[in-house]
PDB file of N, CA and C in Angstrom:
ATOM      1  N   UNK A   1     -16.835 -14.984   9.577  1.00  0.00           N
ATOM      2  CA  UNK A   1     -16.178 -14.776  10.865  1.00  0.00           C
ATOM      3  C   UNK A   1     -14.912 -13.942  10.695  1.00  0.00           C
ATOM      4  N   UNK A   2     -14.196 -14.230   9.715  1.00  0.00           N
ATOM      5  CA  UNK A   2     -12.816 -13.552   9.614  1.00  0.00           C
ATOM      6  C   UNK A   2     -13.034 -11.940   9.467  1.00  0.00           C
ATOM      7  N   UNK A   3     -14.464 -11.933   8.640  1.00  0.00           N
ATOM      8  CA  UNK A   3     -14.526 -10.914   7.984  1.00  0.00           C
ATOM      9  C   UNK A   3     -14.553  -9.583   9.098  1.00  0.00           C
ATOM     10  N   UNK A   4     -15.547 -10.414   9.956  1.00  0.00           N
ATOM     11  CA  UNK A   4     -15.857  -9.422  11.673  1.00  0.00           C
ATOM     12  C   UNK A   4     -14.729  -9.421  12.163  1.00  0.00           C
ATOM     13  N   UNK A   5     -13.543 -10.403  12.303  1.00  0.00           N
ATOM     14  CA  UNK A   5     -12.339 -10.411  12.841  1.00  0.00           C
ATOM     15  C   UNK A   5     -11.604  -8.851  12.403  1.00  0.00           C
ATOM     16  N   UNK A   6     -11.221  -8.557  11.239  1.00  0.00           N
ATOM     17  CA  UNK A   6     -10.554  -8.057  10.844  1.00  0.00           C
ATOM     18  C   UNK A   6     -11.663  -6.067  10.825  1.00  0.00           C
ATOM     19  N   UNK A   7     -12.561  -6.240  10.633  1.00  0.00           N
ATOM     20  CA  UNK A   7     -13.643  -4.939  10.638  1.00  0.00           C
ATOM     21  C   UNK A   7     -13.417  -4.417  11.810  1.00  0.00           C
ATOM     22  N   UNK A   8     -13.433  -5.351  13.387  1.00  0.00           N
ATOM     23  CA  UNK A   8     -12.874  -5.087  14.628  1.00  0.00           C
ATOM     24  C   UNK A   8     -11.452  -4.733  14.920  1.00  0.00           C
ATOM     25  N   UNK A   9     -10.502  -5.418  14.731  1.00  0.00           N
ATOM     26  CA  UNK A   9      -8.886  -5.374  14.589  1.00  0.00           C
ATOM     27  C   UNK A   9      -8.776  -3.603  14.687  1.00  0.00           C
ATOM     28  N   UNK A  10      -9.595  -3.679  12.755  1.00  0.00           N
ATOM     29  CA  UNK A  10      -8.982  -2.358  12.068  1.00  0.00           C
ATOM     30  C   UNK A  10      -9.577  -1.261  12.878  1.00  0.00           C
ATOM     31  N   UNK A  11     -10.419  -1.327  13.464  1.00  0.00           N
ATOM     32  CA  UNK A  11     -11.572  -0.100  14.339  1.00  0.00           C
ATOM     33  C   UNK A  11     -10.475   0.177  15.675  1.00  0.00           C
ATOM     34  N   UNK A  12      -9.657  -0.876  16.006  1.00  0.00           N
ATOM     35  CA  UNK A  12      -9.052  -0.597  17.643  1.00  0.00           C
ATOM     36  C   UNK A  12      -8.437   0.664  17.717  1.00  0.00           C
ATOM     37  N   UNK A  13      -8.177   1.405  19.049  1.00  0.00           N
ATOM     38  CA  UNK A  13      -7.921   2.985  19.152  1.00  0.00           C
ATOM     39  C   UNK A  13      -6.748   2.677  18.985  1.00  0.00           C
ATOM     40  N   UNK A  14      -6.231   3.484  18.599  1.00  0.00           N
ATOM     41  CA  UNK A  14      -4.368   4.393  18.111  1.00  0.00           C
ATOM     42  C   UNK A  14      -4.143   3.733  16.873  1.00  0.00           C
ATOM     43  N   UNK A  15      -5.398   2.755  15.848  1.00  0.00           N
ATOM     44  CA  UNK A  15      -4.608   2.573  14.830  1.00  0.00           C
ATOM     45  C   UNK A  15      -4.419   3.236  13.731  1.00  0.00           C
ATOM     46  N   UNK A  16      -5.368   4.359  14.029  1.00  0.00           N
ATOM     47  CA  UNK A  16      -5.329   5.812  13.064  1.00  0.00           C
ATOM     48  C   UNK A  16      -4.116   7.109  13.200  1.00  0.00           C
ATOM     49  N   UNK A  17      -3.380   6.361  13.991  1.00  0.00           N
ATOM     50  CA  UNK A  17      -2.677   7.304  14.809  1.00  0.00           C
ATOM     51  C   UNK A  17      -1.453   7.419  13.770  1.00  0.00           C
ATOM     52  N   UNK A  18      -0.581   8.562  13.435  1.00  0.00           N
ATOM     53  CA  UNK A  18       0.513   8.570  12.637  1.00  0.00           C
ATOM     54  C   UNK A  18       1.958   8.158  13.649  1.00  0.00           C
ATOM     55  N   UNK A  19       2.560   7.558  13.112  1.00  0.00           N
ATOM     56  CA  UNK A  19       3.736   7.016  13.422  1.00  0.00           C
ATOM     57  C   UNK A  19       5.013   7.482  12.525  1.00  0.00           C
ATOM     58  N   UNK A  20       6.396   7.462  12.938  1.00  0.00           N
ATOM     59  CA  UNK A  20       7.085   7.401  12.155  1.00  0.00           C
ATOM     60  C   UNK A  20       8.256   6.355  11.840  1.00  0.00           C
ATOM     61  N   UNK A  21       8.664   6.077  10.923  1.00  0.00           N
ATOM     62  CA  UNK A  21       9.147   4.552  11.101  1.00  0.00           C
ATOM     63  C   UNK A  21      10.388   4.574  10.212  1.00  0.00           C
ATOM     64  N   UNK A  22      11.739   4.311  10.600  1.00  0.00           N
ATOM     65  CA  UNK A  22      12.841   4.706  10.330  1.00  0.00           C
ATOM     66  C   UNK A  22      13.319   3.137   9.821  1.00  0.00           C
ATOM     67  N   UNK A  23      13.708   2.980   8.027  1.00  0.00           N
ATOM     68  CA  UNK A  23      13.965   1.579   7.778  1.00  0.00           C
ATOM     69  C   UNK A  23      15.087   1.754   6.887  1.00  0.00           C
ATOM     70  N   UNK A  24      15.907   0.725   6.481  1.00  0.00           N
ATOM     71  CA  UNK A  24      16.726   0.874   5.631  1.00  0.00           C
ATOM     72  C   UNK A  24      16.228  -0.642   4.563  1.00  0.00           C
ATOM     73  N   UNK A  25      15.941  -0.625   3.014  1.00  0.00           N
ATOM     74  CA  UNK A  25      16.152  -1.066   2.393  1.00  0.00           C
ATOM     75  C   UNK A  25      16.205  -0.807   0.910  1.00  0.00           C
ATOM     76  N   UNK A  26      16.381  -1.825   0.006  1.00  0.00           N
ATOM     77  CA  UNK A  26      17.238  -2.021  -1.017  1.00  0.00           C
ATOM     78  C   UNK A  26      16.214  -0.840  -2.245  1.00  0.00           C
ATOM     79  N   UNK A  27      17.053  -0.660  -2.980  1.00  0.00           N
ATOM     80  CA  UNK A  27      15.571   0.281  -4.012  1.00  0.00           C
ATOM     81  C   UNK A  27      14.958  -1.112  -4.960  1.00  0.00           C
ATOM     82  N   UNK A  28      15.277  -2.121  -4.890  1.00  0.00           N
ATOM     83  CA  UNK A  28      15.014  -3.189  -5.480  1.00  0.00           C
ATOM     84  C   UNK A  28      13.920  -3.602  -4.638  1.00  0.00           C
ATOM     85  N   UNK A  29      13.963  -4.125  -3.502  1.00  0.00           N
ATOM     86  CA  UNK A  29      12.713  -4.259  -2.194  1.00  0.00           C
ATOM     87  C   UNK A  29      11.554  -2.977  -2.333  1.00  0.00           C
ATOM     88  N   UNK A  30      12.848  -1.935  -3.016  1.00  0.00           N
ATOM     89  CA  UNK A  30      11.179  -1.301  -2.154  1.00  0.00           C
ATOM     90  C   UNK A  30      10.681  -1.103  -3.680  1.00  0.00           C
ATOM     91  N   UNK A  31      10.933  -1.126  -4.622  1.00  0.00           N
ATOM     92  CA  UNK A  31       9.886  -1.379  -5.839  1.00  0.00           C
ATOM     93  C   UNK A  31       9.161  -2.532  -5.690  1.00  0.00           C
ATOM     94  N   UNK A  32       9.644  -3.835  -5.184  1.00  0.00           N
ATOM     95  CA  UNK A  32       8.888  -4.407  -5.234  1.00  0.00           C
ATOM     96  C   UNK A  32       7.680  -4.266  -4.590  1.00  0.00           C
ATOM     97  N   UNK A  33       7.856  -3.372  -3.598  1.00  0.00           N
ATOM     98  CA  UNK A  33       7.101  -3.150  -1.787  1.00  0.00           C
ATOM     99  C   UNK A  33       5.741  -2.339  -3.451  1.00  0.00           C
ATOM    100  N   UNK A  34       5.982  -1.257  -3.825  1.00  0.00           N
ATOM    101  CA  UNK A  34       5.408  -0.606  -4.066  1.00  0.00           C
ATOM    102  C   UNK A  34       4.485  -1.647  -5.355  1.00  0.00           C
ATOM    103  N   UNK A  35       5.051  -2.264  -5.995  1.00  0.00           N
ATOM    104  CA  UNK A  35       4.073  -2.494  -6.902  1.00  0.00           C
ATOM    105  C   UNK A  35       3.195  -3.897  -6.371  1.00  0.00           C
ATOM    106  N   UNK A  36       3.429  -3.983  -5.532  1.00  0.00           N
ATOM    107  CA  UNK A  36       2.484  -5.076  -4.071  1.00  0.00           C
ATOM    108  C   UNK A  36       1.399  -4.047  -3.772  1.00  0.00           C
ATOM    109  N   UNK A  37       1.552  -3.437  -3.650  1.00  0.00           N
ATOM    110  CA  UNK A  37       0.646  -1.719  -3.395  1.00  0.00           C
ATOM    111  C   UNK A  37      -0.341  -1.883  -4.553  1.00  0.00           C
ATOM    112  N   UNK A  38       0.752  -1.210  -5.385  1.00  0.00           N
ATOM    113  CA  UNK A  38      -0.043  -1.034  -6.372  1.00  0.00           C
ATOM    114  C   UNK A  38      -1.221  -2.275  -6.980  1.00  0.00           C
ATOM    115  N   UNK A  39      -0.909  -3.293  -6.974  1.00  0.00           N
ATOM    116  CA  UNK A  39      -1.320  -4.541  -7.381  1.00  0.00           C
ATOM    117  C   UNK A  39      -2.661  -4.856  -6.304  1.00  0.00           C
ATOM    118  N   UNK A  40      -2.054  -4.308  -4.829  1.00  0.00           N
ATOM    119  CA  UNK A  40      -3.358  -4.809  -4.352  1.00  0.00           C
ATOM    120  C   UNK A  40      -4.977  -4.076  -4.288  1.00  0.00           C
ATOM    121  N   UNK A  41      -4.258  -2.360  -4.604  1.00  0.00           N
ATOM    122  CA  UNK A  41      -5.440  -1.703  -4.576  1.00  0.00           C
ATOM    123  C   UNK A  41      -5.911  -1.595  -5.807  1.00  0.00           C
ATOM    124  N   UNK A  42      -4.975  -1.743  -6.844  1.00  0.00           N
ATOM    125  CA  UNK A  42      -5.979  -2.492  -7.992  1.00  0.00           C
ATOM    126  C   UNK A  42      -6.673  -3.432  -8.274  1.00  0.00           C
ATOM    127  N   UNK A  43      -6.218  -4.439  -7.397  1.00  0.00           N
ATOM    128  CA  UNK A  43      -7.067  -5.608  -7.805  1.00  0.00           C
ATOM    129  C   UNK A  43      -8.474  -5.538  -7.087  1.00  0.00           C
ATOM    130  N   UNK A  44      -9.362  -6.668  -7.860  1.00  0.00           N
ATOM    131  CA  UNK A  44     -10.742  -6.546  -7.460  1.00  0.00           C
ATOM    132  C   UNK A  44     -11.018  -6.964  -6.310  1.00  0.00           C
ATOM    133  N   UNK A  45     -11.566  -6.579  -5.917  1.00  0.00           N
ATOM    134  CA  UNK A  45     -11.637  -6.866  -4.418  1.00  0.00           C
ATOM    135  C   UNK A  45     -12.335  -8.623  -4.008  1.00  0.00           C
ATOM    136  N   UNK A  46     -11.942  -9.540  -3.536  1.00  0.00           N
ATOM    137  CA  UNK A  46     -12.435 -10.937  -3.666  1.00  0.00           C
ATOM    138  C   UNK A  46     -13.137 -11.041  -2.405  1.00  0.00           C
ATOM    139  N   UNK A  47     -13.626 -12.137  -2.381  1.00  0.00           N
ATOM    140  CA  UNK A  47     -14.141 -12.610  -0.434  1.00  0.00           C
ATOM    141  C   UNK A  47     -13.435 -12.690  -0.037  1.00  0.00           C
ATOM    142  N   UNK A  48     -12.356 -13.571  -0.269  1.00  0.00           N
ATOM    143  CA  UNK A  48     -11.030 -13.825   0.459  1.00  0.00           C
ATOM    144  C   UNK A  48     -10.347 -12.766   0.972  1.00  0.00           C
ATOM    145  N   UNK A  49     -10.621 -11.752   0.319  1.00  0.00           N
ATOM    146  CA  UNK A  49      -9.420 -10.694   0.817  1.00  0.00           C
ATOM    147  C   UNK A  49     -10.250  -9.755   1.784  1.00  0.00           C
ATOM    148  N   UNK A  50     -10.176 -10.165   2.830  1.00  0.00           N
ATOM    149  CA  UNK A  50     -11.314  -8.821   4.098  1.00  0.00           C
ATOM    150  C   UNK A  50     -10.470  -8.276   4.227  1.00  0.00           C
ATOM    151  N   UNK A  51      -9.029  -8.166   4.469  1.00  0.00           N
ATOM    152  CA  UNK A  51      -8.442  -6.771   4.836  1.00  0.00           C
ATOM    153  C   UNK A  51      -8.812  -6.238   3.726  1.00  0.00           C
ATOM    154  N   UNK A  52      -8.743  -6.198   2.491  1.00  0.00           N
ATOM    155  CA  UNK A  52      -8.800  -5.431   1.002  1.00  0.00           C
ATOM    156  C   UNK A  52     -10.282  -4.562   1.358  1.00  0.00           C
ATOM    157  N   UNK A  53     -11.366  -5.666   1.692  1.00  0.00           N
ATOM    158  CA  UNK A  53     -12.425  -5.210   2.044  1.00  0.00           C
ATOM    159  C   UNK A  53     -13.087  -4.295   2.746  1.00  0.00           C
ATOM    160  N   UNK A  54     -12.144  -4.367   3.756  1.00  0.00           N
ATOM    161  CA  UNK A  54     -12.121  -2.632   4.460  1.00  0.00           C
ATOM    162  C   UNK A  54     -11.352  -2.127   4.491  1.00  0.00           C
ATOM    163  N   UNK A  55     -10.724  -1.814   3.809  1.00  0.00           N
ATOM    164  CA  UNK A  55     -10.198  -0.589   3.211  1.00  0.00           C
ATOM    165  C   UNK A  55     -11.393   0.488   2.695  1.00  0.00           C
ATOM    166  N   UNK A  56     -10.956   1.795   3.549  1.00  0.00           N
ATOM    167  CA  UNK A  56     -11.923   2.846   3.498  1.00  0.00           C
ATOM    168  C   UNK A  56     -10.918   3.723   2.221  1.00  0.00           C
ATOM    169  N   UNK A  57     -12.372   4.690   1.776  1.00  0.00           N
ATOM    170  CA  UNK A  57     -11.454   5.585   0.599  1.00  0.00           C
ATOM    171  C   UNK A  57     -10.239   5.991   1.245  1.00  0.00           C
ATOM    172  N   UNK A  58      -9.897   6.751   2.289  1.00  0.00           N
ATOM    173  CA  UNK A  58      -8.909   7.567   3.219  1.00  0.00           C
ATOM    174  C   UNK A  58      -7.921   6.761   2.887  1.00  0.00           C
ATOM    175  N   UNK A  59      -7.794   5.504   3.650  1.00  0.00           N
ATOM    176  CA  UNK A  59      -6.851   4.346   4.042  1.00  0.00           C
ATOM    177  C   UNK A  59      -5.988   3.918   2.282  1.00  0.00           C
ATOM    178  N   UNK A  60      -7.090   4.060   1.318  1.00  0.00           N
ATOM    179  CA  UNK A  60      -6.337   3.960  -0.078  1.00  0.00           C
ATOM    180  C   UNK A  60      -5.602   5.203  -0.737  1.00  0.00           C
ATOM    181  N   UNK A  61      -5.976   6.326  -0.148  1.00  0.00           N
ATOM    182  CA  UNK A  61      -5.260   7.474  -0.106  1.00  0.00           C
ATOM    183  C   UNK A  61      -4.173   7.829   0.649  1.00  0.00           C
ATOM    184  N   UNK A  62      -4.395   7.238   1.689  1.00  0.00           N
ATOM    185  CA  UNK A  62      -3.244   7.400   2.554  1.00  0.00           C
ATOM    186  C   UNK A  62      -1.857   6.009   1.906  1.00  0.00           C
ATOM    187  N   UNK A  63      -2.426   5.201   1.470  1.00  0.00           N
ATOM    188  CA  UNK A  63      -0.906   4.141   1.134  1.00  0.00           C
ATOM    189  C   UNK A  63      -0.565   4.604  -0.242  1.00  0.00           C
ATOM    190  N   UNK A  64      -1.572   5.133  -0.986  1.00  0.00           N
ATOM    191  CA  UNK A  64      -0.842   6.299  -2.487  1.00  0.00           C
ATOM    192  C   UNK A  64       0.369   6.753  -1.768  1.00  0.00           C
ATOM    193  N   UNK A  65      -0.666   7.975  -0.632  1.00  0.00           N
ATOM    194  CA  UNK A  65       0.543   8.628  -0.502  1.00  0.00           C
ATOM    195  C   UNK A  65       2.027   8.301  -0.125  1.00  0.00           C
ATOM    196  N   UNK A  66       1.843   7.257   0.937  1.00  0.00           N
ATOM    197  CA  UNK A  66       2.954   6.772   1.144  1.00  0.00           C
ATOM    198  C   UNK A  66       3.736   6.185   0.347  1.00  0.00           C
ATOM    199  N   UNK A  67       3.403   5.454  -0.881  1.00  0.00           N
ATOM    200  CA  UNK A  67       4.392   4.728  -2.033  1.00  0.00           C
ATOM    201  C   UNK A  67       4.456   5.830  -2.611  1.00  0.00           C
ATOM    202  N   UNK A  68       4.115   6.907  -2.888  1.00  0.00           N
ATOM    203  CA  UNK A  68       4.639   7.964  -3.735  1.00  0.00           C
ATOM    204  C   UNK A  68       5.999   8.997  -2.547  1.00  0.00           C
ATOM    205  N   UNK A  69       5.621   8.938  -1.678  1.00  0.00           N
ATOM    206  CA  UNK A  69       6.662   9.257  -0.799  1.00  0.00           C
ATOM    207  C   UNK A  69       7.936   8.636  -0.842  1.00  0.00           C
ATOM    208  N   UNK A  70       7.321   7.007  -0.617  1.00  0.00           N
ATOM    209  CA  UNK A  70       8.611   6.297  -0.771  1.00  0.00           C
ATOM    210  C   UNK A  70       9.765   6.566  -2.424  1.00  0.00           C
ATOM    211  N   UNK A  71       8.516   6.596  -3.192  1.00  0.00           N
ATOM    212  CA  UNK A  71       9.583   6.469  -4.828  1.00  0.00           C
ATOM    213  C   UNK A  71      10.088   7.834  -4.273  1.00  0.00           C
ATOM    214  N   UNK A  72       9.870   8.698  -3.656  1.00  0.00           N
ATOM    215  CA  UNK A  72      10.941  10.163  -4.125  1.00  0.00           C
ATOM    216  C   UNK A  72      11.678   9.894  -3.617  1.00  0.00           C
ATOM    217  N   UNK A  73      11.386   9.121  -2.314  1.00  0.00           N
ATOM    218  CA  UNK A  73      12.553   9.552  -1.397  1.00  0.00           C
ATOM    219  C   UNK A  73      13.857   8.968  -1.766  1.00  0.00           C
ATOM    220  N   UNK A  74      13.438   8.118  -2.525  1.00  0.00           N
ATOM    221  CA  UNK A  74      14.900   6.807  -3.192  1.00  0.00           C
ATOM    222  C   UNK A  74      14.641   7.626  -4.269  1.00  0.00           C
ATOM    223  N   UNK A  75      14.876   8.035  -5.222  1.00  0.00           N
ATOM    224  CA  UNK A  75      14.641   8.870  -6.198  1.00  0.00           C
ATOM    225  C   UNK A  75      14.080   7.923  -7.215  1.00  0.00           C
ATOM    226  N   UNK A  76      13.234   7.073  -7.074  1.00  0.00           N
ATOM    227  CA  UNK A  76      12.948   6.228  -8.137  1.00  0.00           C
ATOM    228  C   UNK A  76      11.840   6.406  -8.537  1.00  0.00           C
ATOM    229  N   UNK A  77      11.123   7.636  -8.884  1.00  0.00           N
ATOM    230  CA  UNK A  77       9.571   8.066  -8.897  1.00  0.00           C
ATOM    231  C   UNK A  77       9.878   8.142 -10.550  1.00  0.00           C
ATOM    232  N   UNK A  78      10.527   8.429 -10.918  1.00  0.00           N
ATOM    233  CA  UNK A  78      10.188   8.083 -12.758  1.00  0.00           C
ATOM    234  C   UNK A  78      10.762   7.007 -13.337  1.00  0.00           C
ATOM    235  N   UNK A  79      11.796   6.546 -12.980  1.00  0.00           N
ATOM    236  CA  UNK A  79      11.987   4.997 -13.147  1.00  0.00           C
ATOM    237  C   UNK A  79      10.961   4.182 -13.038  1.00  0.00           C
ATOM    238  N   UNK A  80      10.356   3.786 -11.517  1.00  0.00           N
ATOM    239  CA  UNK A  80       8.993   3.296 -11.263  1.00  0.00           C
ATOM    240  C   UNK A  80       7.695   3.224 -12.705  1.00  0.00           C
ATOM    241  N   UNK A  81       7.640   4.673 -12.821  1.00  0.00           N
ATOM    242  CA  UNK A  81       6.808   4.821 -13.796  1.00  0.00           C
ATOM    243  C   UNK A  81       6.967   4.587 -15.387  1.00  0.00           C
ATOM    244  N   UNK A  82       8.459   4.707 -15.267  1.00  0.00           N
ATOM    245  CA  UNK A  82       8.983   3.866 -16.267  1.00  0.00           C
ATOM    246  C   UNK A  82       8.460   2.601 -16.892  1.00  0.00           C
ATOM    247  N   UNK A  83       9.029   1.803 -15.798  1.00  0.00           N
ATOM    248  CA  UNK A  83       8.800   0.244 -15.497  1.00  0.00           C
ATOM    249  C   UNK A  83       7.944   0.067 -15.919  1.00  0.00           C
ATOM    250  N   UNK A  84       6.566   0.829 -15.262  1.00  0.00           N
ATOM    251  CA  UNK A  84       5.363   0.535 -15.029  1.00  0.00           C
ATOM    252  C   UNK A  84       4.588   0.720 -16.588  1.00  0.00           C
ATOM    253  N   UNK A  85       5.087   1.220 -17.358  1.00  0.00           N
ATOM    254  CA  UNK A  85       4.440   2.063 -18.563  1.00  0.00           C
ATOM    255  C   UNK A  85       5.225   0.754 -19.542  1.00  0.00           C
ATOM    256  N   UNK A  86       6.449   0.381 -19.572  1.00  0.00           N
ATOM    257  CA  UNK A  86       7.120  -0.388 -20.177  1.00  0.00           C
ATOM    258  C   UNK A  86       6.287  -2.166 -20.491  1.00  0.00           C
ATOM    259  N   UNK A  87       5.892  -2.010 -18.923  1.00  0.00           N
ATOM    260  CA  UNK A  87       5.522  -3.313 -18.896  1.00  0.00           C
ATOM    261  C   UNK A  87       3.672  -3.308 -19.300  1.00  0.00           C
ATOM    262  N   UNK A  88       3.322  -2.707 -19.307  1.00  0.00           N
ATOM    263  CA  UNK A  88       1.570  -2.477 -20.203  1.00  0.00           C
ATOM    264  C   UNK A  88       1.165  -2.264 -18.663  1.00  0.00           C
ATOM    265  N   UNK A  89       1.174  -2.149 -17.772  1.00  0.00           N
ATOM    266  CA  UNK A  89       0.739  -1.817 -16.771  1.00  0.00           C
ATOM    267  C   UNK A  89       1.283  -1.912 -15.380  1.00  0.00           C
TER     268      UNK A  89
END
């Protein structure tokens, strides 16, 4: 049931629509923001997780892009990768 819940949700009109969204936080938050990202489109995809589940190729391309947007924009795009290389993954 959830699973149809959420397959419907994600289909509703304007949610493909680009927005722009003006935020202020910490570069500490938003690493964390990003490796939540990262963590979720790596991970395997479970039953439990139906949003994970539809996720279309596009939609995983499109939140790359956006966490890679985000690290420049805080300038933390090689730090990040830093981290990320430091810690085995």
């Amino acid at each position: 049931m959830a699973n149809r819940v959420f397959g419907v949700a994600l289909k509703a009109p304007g949610l493909g629509d680009s927005i722009k969204v003006e935020m202020r936080v910490s570069k500490l938050d938003l690493l964390f923001l990003v490796r939540a990202v990262d963590f979720a489109l790596g991970a395997e995809i479970k039953k439990d997780s139906e949003l994970l589940m539809e996720l279309s190729g596009e939609t995983r391309e499109g939140l790359l892009k956006i966490r890679g947007e985000l690290l420049g924009k805080a300038g933390l795009s090689d730090f990040y990768e830093d981290l990320v290389r430091v810690s085995g993954g």
